[in-house]
Protein backbone atom coordinates (compact mmCIF):
# COMPACT_ATOMS: atom_id res chain seq x y z
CA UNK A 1 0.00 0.00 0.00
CA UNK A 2 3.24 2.59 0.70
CA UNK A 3 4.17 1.98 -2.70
CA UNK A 4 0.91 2.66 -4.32
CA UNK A 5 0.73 5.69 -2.26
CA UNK A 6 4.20 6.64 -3.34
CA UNK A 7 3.55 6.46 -7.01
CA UNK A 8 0.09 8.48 -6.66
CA UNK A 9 2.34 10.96 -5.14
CA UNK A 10 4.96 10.78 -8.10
CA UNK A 11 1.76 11.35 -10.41
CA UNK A 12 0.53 14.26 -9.19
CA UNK A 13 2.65 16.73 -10.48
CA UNK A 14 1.85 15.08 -14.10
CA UNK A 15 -1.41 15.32 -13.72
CA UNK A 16 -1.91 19.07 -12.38
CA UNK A 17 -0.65 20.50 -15.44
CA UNK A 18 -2.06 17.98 -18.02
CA UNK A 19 -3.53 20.38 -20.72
CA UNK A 20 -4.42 20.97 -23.85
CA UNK A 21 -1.40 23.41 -24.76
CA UNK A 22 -1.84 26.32 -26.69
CA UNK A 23 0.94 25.09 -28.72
CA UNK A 24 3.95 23.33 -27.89
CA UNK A 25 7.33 22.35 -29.83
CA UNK A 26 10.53 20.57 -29.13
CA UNK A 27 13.56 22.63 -30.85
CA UNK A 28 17.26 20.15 -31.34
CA UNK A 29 14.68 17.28 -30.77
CA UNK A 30 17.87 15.14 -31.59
CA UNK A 31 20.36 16.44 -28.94
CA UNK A 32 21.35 13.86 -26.46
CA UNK A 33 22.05 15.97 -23.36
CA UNK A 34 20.02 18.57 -21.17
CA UNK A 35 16.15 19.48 -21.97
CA UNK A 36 15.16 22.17 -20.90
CA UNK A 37 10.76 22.96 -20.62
CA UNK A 38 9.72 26.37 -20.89
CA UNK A 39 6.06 27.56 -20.03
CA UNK A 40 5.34 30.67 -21.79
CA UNK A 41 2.68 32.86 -22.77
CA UNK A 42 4.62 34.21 -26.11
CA UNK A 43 3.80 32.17 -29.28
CA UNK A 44 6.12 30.63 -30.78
CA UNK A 45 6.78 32.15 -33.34
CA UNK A 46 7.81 34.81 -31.93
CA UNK A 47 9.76 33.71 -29.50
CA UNK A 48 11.65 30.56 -31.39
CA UNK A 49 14.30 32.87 -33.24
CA UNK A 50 15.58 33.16 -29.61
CA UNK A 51 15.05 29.63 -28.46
CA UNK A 52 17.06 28.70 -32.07
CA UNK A 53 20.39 30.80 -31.29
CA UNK A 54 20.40 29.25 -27.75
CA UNK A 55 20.35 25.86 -28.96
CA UNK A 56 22.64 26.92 -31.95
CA UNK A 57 25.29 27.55 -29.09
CA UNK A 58 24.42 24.97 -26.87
CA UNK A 59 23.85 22.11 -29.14
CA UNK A 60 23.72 19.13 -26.90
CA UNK A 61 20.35 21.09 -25.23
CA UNK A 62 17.23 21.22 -25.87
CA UNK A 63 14.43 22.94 -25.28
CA UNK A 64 10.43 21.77 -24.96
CA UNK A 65 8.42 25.60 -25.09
CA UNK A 66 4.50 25.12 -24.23
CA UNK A 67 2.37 27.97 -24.35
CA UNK A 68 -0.88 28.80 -22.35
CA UNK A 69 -2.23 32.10 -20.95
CA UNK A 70 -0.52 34.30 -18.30
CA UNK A 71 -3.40 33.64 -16.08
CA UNK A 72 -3.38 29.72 -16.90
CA UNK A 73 0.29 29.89 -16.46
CA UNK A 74 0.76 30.94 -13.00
CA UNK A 75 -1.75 28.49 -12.19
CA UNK A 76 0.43 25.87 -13.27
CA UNK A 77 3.62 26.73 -11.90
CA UNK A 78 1.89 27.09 -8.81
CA UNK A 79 0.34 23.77 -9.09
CA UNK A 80 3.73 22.00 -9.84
CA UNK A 81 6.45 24.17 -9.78
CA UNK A 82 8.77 20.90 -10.37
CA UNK A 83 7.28 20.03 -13.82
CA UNK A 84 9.44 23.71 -15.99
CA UNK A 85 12.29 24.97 -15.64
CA UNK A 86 11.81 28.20 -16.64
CA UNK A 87 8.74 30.97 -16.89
CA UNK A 88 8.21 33.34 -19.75
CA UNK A 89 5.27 35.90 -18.82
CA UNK A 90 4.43 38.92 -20.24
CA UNK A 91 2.41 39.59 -17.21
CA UNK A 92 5.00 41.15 -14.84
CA UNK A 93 2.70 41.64 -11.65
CA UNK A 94 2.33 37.69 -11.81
CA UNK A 95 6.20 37.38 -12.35
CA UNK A 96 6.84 39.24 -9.59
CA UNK A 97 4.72 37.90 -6.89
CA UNK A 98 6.32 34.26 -8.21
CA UNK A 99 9.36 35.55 -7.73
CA UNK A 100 8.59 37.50 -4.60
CA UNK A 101 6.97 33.86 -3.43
CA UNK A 102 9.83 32.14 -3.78
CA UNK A 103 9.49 30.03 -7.11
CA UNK A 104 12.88 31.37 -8.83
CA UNK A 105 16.11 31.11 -8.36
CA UNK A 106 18.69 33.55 -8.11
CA UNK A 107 21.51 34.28 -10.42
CA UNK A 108 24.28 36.05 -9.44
CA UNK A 109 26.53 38.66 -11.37
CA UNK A 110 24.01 39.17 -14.23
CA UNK A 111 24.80 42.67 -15.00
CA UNK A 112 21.24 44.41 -15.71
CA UNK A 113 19.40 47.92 -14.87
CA UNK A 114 17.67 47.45 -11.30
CA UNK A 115 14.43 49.00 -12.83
CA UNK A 116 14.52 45.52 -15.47
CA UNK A 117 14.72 42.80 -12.57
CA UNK A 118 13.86 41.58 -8.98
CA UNK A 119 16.13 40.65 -6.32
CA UNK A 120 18.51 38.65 -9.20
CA UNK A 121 15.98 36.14 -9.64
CA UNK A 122 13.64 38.29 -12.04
CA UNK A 123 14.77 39.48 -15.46
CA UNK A 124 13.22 41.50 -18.06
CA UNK A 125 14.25 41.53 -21.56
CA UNK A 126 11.53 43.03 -23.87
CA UNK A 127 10.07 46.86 -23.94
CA UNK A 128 6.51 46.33 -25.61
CA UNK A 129 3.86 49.37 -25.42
CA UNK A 130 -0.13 48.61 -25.41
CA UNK A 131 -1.07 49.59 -28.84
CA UNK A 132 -4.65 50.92 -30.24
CA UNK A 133 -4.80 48.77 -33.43
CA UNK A 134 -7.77 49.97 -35.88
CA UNK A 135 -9.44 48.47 -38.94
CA UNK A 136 -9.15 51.07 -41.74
CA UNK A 137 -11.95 50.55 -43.21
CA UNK A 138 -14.12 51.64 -40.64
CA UNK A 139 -12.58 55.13 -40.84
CA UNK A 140 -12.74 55.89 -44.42
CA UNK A 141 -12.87 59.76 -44.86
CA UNK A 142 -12.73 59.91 -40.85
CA UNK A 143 -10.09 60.84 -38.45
CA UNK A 144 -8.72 58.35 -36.86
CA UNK A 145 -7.75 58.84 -33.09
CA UNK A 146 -5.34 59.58 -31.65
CA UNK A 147 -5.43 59.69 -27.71
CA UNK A 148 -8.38 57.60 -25.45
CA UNK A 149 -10.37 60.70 -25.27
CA UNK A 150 -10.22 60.81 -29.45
CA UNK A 151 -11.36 57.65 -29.42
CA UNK A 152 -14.16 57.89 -26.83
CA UNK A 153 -15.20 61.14 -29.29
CA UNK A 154 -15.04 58.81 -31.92
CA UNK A 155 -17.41 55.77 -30.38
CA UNK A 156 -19.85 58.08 -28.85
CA UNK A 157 -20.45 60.21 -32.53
CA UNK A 158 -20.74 56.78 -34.46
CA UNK A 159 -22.34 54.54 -32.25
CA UNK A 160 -23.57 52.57 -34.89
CA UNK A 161 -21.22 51.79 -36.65
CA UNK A 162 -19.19 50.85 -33.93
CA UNK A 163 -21.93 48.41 -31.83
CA UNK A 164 -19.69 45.29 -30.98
CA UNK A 165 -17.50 46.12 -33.33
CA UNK A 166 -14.99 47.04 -30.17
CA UNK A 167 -12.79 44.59 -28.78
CA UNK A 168 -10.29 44.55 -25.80
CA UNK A 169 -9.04 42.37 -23.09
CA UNK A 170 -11.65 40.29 -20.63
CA UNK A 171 -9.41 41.39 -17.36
CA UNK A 172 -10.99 38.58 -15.78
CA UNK A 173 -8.91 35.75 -17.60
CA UNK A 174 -6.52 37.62 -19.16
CA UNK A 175 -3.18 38.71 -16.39
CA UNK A 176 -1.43 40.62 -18.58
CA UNK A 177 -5.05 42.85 -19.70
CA UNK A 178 -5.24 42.99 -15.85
CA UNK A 179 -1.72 44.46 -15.91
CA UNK A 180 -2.42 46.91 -18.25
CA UNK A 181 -5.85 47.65 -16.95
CA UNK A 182 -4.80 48.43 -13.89
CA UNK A 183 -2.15 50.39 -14.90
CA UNK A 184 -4.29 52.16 -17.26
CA UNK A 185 -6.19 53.52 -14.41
CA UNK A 186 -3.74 54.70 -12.38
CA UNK A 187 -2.35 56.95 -14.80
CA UNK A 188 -5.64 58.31 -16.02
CA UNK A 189 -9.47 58.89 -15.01
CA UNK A 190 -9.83 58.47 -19.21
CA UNK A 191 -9.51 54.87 -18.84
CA UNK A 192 -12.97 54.28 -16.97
CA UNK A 193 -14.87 56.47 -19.45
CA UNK A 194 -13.62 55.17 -22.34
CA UNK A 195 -14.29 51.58 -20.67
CA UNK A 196 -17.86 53.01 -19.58
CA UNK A 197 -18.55 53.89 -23.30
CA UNK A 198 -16.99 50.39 -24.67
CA UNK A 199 -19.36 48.82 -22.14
CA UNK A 200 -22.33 50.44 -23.82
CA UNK A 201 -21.36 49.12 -27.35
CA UNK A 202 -21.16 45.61 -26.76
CA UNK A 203 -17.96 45.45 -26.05
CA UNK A 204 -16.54 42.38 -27.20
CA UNK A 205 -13.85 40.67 -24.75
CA UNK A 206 -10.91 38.17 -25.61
CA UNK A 207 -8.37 36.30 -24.13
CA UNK A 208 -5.16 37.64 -25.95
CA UNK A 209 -3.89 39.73 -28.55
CA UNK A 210 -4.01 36.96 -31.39
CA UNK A 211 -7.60 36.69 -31.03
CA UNK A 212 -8.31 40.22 -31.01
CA UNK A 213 -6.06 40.66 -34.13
CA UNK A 214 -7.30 38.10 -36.29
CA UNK A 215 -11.20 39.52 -35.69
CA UNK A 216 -9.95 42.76 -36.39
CA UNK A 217 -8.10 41.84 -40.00
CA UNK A 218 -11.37 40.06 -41.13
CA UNK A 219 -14.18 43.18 -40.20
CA UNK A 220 -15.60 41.65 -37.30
CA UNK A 221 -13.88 44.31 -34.88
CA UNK A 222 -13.07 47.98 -36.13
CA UNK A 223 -10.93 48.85 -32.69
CA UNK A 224 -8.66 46.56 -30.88
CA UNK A 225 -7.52 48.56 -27.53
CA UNK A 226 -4.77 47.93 -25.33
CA UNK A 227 -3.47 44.98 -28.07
CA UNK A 228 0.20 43.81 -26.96
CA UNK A 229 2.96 46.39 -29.66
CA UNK A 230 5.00 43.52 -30.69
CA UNK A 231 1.78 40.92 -31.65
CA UNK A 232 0.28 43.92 -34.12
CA UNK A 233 3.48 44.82 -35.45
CA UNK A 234 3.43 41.18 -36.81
CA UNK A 235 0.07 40.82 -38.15
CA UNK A 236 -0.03 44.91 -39.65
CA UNK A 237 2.85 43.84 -41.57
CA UNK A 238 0.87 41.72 -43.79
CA UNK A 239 -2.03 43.28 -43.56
CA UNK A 240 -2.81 46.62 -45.46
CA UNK A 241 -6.11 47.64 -43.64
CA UNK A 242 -4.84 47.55 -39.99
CA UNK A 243 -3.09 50.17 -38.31
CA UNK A 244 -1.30 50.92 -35.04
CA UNK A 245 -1.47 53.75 -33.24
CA UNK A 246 0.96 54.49 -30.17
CA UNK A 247 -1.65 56.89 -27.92
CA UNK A 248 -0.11 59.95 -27.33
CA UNK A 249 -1.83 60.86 -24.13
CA UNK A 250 0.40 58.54 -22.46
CA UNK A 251 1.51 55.03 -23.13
CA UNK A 252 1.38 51.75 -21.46
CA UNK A 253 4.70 49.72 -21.66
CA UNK A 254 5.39 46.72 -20.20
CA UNK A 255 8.85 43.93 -20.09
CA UNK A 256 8.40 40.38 -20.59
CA UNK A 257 10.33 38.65 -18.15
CA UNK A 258 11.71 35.70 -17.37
CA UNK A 259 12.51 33.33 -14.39
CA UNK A 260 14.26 30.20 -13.48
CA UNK A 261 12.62 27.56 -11.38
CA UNK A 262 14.22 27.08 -7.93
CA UNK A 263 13.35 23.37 -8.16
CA UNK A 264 14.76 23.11 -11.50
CA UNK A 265 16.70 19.87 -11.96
CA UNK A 266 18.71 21.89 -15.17
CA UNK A 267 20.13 25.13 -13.36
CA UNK A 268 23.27 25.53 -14.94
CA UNK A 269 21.13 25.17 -18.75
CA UNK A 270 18.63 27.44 -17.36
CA UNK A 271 20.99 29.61 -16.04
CA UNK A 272 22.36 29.73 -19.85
CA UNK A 273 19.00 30.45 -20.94
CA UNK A 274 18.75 33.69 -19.09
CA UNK A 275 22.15 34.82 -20.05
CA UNK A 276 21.70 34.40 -23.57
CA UNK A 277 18.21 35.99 -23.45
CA UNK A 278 19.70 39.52 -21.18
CA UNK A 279 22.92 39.40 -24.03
CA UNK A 280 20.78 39.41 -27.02
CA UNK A 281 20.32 43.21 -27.84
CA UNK A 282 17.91 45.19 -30.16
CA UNK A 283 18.83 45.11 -33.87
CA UNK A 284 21.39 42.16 -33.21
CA UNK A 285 21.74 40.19 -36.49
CA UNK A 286 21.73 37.27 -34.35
CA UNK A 287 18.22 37.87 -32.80
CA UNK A 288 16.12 37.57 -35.47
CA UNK A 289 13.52 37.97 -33.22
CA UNK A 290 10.02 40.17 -33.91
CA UNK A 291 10.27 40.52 -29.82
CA UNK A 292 10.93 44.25 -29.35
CA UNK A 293 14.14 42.95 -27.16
CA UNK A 294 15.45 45.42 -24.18
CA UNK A 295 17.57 48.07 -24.96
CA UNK A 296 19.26 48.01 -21.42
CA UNK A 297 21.72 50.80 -22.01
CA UNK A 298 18.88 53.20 -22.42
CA UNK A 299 17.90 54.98 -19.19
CA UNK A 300 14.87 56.14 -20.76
CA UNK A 301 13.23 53.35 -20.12
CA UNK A 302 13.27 53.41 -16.51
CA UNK A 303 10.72 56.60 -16.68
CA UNK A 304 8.84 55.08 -19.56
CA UNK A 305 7.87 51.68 -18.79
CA UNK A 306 5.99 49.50 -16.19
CA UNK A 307 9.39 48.34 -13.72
CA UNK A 308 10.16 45.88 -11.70
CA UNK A 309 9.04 47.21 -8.19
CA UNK A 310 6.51 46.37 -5.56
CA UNK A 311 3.90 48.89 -6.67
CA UNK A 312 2.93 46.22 -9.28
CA UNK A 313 1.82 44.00 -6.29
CA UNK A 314 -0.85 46.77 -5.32
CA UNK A 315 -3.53 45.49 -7.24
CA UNK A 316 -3.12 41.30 -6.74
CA UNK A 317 -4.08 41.95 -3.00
CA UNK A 318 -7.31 39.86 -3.27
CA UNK A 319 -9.46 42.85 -1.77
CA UNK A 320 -7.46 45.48 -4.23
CA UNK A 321 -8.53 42.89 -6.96
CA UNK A 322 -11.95 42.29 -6.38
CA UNK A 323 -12.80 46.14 -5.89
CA UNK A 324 -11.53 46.70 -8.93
CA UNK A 325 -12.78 44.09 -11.00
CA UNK A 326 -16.18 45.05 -9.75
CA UNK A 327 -15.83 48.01 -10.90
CA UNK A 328 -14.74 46.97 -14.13
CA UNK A 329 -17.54 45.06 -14.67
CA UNK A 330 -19.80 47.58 -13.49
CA UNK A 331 -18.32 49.66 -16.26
CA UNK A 332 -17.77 47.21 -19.04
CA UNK A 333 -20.72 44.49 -18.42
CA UNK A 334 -23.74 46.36 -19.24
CA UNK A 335 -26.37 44.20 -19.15
C-alpha cells in the first residue's frame, strides 16, 4: 500500500498541469544531453528565433516551449512548480509575486538595470507598449484617433457603426489585460470612461492579442484597444487595412520577463538560458527575433515603462482585486 501511495504521489505533479497546450514544440529534438521545458505565454513564433540561437550555441540542449495564458500559467507553476524549468510571462505583476513567493532562483553577477529585474531572480528583456490597433476601413474619410479621449469622441459620434464592433481584453482571464488595466487607471481617469462607453457598445472581450487581431483583420472588430505592440506589429505587416497607433496621451509599456525555477533539476542550462536571453540586444543580427528585445543601455526606459518594483503587487491583494474588477464590470458588463 506505501508503494501505491508513493507512485500516486509521483503522479501528481503530471497530472496538475495535463492540458491541452496552446501550442507546444521541441527545438534540437535530436540532442542527447540537457532538456530544458519552458512555459510561456509568447507564441512561438515569436519567441523561437531566440530559443534557435540558444540551442545553436548549446547544441547538446534542448528545449520543450509550451504555451498557455498568463493567467493559466501561474496556475500551473503554482500547481507543480517541479514540472518547468523556466517561466516566460508577459504579465510582470504575476512574475513578480512568483518571484517575490519564492518560485525562482537567483543568479548572481548578471549585469542588468535594477528598474529591469527583482532581487537577481527576475529578469526583463523586452520593452513592448499597449497599442490601439484599428481596422481602416471603418474610418474611411474619418479621423482616426489619436489619444483615449479621441477615441471615446469617436465611439460616442458613431455609435452605430461601432456596436460590438470594439474589442479589448476580458481582465478577468486575461493577467497581462489585468496588468495593463490596472495600470491604465492609475495613470488616467480616461480609462474608466472610455471603458464606460466600450461597455455600452457591446464590447466584445478576448483572451489575448491573437484573437483580437485576427477579428480585427477580417471586419468583425473595427478597434482593438490595449493589443500587446510587438503581436500587431506582426500581423499589420501583412495586412494593409490595420493600423497601429501608439496613444499619445500617455503610453502603457510593459517587459516580458523571465525566471528560473528554484526546483529546477537543469540550473546551470537554465541559467544559460537567461544569459543568452539579457545578451541578445535590439537590432542584433543574431536575434532575429520580432520581440521588441530590451535596450538596457537606455535609461529612458526606466521613466517610460511599467518596472520591476513592488507597486505592481498593489492590485493582486485579493481585496485590491476584487474592488476593482467590480468596478470593471460595473463599467464594461452592461447588461
Amino acid at each position: 500500500m506505501r508503494y501505491l501511495i508513493a507512485i500516486v504521489l509521483c503522479l501528481l505533479p503530471c497530472v496538475g498541469v495535463a492540458q491541452d497546450w496552446e501550442e507546444q514544440k521541441i527545438f534540437n529534438e535530436g540532442a542527447v544531453g540537457t532538456r530544458l521545458r519552458i512555459i510561456s505565454s509568447t507564441d512561438t513564433a515569436l519567441f523561437a528565433p531566440l530559443i534557435e540561437g540558444f540551442v545553436a550555441k548549446y547544441p547538446s540542449i534542448s528545449v520543450e516551449y509550451m504555451v498557455t495564458g498568463t493567467a493559466d500559467l501561474d496556475r500551473l507553476v503554482r500547481a507543480a512548480p517541479e514540472t518547468f524549468d523556466i517561466v516566460v510571462s508577459s504579465a510582470m505583476d504575476l512574475q513578480l509575486k512568483l518571484a517575490n513567493d519564492g518560485f525562482a532562483l537567483t543568479i548572481n553577477d548578471i549585469a542588468h538595470p535594477h528598474w529591469a529585474q527583482w532581487h537577481e531572480s527576475l529578469f526583463a528583456f523586452t520593452s513592448e507598449p499597449a497599442t490601439i490597433v484599428i481596422n481602416r476601413t471603418a474610418f474611411d474619410g474619418e479621423l482616426i484617433p489619436q489619444t483615449r479621449q479621441d477615441l471615446i469622441e469617436t465611439l460616442r459620434t458613431r455609435p452605430e457603426d461601432f456596436r460590438g464592433r470594439v474589442g479589448t481584453y476580458d481582465v478577468r482571464q486575461s493577467g497581462l489585460g489585468y496588468l495593463f488595466a490596472t495600470q491604465d487607471a492609475r495613470a488616467s481617469e480616461t480609462y474608466w470612461r472610455l471603458m464606460e462607453v466600450m461597455g455600452g457598445l457591446d464590447v466584445r472581450l478576448y483572451c489575448c492579442s491573437g484573437d483580437m487581431l485576427t477579428d480585427l483583420a477580417d471586419g468583425t472588430i473595427a478597434v482593438a484597444y490595449n493589443v500587446l505592440g510587438s503581436y500587431a506589429a506582426v500581423r499589420a505587416e501583412g495586412a494593409a487595412a490595420l493600423e497601429i497607433i501608439l496613444p499619445s496621451d500617455f503610453q502603457t509599456t510593459m517587459m516580458r520577463s523571465a525566471m528560473v525555477m528554484k526546483g529546477t533539476l537543469e540550473p546551470e542550462a537554465a541559467e544559460a538560458f537567461i544569459r543568452h536571453l539579457i545578451a541578445e540586444k535590439p537590432g542584433s543580427p543574431n536575434d532575429g527575433s520580432a520581440l521588441p528585445l530590451l535596450n538596457s543601455e537606455d535609461t529612458t526606459h526606466e521613466r517610460e515603462t511599467i518596472t520591476l518594483d513592488p507597486a505592481l503587487l498593489t492590485f493582486l491583494d485579493t481585496l485590491k482585486r476584487k474592488k476593482f474588477l467590480s468596478e470593471w464590470e460595473n463599467a464594461v458588463i452592461q447588461h
